[in-house]
Protein backbone atom coordinates (compact mmCIF):
# COMPACT_ATOMS: atom_id res chain seq x y z
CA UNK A 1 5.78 -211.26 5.53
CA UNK A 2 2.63 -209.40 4.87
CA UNK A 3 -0.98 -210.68 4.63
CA UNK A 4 -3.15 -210.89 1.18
CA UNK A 5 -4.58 -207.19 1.64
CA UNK A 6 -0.82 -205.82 2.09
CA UNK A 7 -1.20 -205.48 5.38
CA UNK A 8 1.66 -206.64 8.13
CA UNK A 9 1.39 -210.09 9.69
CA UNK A 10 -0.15 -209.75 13.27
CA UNK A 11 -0.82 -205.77 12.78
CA UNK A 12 -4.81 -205.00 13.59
CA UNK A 13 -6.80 -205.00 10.64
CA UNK A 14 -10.33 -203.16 10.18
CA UNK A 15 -13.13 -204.93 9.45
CA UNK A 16 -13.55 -203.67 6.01
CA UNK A 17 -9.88 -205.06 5.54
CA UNK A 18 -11.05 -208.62 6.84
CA UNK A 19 -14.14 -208.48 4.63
CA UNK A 20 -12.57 -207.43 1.63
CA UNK A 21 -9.80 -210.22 2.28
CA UNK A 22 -12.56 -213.07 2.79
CA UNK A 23 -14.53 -211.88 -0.11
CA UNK A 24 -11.31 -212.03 -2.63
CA UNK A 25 -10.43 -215.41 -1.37
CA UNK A 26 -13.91 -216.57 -1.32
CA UNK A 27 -13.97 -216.04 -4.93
CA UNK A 28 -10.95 -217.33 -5.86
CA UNK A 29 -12.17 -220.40 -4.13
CA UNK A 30 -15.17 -220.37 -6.27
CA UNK A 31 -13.30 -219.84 -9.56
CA UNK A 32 -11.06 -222.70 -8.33
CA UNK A 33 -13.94 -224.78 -7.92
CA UNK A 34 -15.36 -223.92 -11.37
CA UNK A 35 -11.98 -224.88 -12.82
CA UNK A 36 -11.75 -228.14 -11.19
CA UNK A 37 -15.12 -228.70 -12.89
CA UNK A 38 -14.50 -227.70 -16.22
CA UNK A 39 -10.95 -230.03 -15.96
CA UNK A 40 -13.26 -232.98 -15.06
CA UNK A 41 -15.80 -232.62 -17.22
CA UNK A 42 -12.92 -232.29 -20.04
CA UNK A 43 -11.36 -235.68 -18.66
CA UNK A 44 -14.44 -237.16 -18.60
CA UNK A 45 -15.79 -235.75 -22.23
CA UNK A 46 -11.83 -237.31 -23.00
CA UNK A 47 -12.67 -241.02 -22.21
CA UNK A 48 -16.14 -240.88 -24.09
CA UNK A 49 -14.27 -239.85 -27.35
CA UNK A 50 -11.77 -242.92 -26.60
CA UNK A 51 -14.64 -245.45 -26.04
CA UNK A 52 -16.45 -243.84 -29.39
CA UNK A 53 -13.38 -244.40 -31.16
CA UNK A 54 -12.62 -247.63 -30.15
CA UNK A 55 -15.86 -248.55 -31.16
CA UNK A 56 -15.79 -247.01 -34.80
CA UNK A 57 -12.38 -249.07 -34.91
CA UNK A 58 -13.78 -252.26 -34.05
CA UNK A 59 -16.29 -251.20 -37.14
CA UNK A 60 -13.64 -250.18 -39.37
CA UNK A 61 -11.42 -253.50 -38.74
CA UNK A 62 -14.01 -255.73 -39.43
CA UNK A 63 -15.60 -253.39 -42.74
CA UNK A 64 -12.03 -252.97 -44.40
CA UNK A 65 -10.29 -255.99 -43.53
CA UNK A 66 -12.52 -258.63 -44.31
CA UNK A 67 -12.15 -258.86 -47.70
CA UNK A 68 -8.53 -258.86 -48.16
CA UNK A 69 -7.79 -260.69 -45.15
CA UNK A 70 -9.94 -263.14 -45.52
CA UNK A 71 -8.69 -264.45 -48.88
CA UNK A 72 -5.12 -264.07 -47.39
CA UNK A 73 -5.45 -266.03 -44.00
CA UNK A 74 -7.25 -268.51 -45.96
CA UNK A 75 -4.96 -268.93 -48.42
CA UNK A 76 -1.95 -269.19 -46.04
CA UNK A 77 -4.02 -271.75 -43.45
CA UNK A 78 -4.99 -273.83 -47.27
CA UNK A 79 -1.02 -273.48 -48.17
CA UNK A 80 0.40 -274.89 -44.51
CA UNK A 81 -2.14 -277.17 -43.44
CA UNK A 82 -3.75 -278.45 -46.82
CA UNK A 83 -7.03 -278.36 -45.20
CA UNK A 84 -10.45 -277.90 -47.08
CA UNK A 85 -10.85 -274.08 -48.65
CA UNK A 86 -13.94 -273.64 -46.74
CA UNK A 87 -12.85 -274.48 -43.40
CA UNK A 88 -9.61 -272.14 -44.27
CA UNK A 89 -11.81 -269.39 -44.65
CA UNK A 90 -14.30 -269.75 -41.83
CA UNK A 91 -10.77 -269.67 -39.28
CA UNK A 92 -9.79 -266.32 -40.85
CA UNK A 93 -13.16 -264.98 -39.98
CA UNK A 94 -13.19 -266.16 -36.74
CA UNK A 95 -9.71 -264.27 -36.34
CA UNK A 96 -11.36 -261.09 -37.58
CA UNK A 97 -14.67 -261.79 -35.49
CA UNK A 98 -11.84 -261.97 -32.62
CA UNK A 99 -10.11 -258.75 -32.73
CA UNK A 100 -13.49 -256.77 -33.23
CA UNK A 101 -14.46 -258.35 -29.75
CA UNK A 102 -11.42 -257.31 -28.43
CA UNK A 103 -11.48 -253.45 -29.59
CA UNK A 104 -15.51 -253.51 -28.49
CA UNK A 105 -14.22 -254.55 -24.98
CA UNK A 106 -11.66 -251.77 -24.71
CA UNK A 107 -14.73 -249.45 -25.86
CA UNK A 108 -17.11 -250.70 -23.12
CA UNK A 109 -14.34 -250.39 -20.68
CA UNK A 110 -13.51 -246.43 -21.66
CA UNK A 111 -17.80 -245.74 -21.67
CA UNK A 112 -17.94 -247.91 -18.10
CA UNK A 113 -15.27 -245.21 -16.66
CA UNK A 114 -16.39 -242.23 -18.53
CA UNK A 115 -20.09 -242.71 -17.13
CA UNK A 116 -18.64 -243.56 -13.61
CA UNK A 117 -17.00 -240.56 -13.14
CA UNK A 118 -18.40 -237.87 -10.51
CA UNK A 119 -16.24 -235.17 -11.00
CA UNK A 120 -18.56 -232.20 -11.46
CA UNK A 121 -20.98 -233.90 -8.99
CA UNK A 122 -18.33 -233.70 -6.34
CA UNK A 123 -17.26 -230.12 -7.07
CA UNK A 124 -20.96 -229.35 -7.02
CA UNK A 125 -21.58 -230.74 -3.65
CA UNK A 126 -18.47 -229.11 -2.38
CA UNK A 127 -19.60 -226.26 -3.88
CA UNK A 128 -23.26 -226.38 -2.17
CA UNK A 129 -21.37 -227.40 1.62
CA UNK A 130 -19.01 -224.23 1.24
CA UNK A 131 -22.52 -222.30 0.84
CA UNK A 132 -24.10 -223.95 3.88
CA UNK A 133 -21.22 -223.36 6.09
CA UNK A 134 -21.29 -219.65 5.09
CA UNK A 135 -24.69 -219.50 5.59
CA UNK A 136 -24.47 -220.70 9.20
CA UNK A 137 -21.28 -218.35 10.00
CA UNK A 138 -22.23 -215.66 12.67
CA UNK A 139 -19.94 -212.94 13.23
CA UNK A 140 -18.06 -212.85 16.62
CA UNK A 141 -20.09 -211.27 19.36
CA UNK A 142 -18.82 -208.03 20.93
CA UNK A 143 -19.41 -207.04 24.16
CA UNK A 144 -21.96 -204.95 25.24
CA UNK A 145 -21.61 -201.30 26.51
CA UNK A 146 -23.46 -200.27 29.13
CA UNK A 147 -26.92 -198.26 28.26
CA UNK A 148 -25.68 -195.33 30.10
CA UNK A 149 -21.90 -195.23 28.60
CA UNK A 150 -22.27 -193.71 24.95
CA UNK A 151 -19.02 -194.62 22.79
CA UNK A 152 -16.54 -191.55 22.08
CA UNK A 153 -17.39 -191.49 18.23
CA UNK A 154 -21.15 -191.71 18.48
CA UNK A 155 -20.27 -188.73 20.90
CA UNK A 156 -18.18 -186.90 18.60
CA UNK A 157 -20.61 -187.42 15.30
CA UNK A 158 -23.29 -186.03 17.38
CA UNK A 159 -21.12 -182.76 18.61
CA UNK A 160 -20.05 -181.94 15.05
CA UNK A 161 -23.48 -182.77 13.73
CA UNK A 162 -25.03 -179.65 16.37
């Protein structure tokens, strides 16, 4: 089993290695983020084109169907009931009047969940918290040497510097 860099599980890694590892999976966890955005923001752009259609279908049923309907539910009512021609004809409106409230109520349900959707505003404010805590991380402290104890490489840069 190796880590993301290549490098052996539980082998000492530099701290270039550890820096390049957290930047690469810092930015995959930013593109991640971006995707789940864009996915939302699709869903959500989704349910607004359902409510818009439902709504232009509520228009179309009562435009289109009027007419012919009209003069065949009152006909039919007129034929089984032998009620006045009038009344025959105000029932078949009401049925058409009926089914347009019925496909505006599916519309207003699609817009109510399309505009209470906070999909990019939660990946934003996850987004924005992921900042903060990297802002606040401080690297581990390492101990001090002592001031008269120079380390062996600052040592050996200065001897093959002279």
């Amino acid at each position: 089993m190796s880590a993301p860099d290549g490098s052996p599980v539980g082998a000492e890694r530099s701290i270039g290695q550890l820096f390049a590892s957290a930047t690469a999976e810092m930015s995959a966890l930013v593109h991640d983020e971006i995707a789940l955005a864009k996915a939302q923001l699709k869903q959500d752009v989704k349910r607004g084109a359902t409510s818009g259609g439902a709504f232009s279908m509520a228009g179309a049923v009562l435009l289109f169907s009027l007419p012919m309907l009209n003069f065949a539910l009152a006909y039919g009512i007129h034929t089984w009931s032998d009620w006045n021609l009038a009344i025959c004809f105000l029932l078949s409106f009401a049925a058409n009047v009926l089914v347009a409230v019925v496909l505006a109520l599916i519309g207003v349900a699609f817009a109510k969940k399309a505009k209470k959707s906070k999909g990019p505003q939660k990946v934003a404010a996850s987004m924005k918290e992921t900042a903060g805590v990297l802002q606040k991380a401080k690297p581990h402290p390492r101990p001090e040497l002592p001031q008269d104890r120079v380390p062996e490489a600052v040592e050996a840069v200065a001897r093959s510097s002279s």
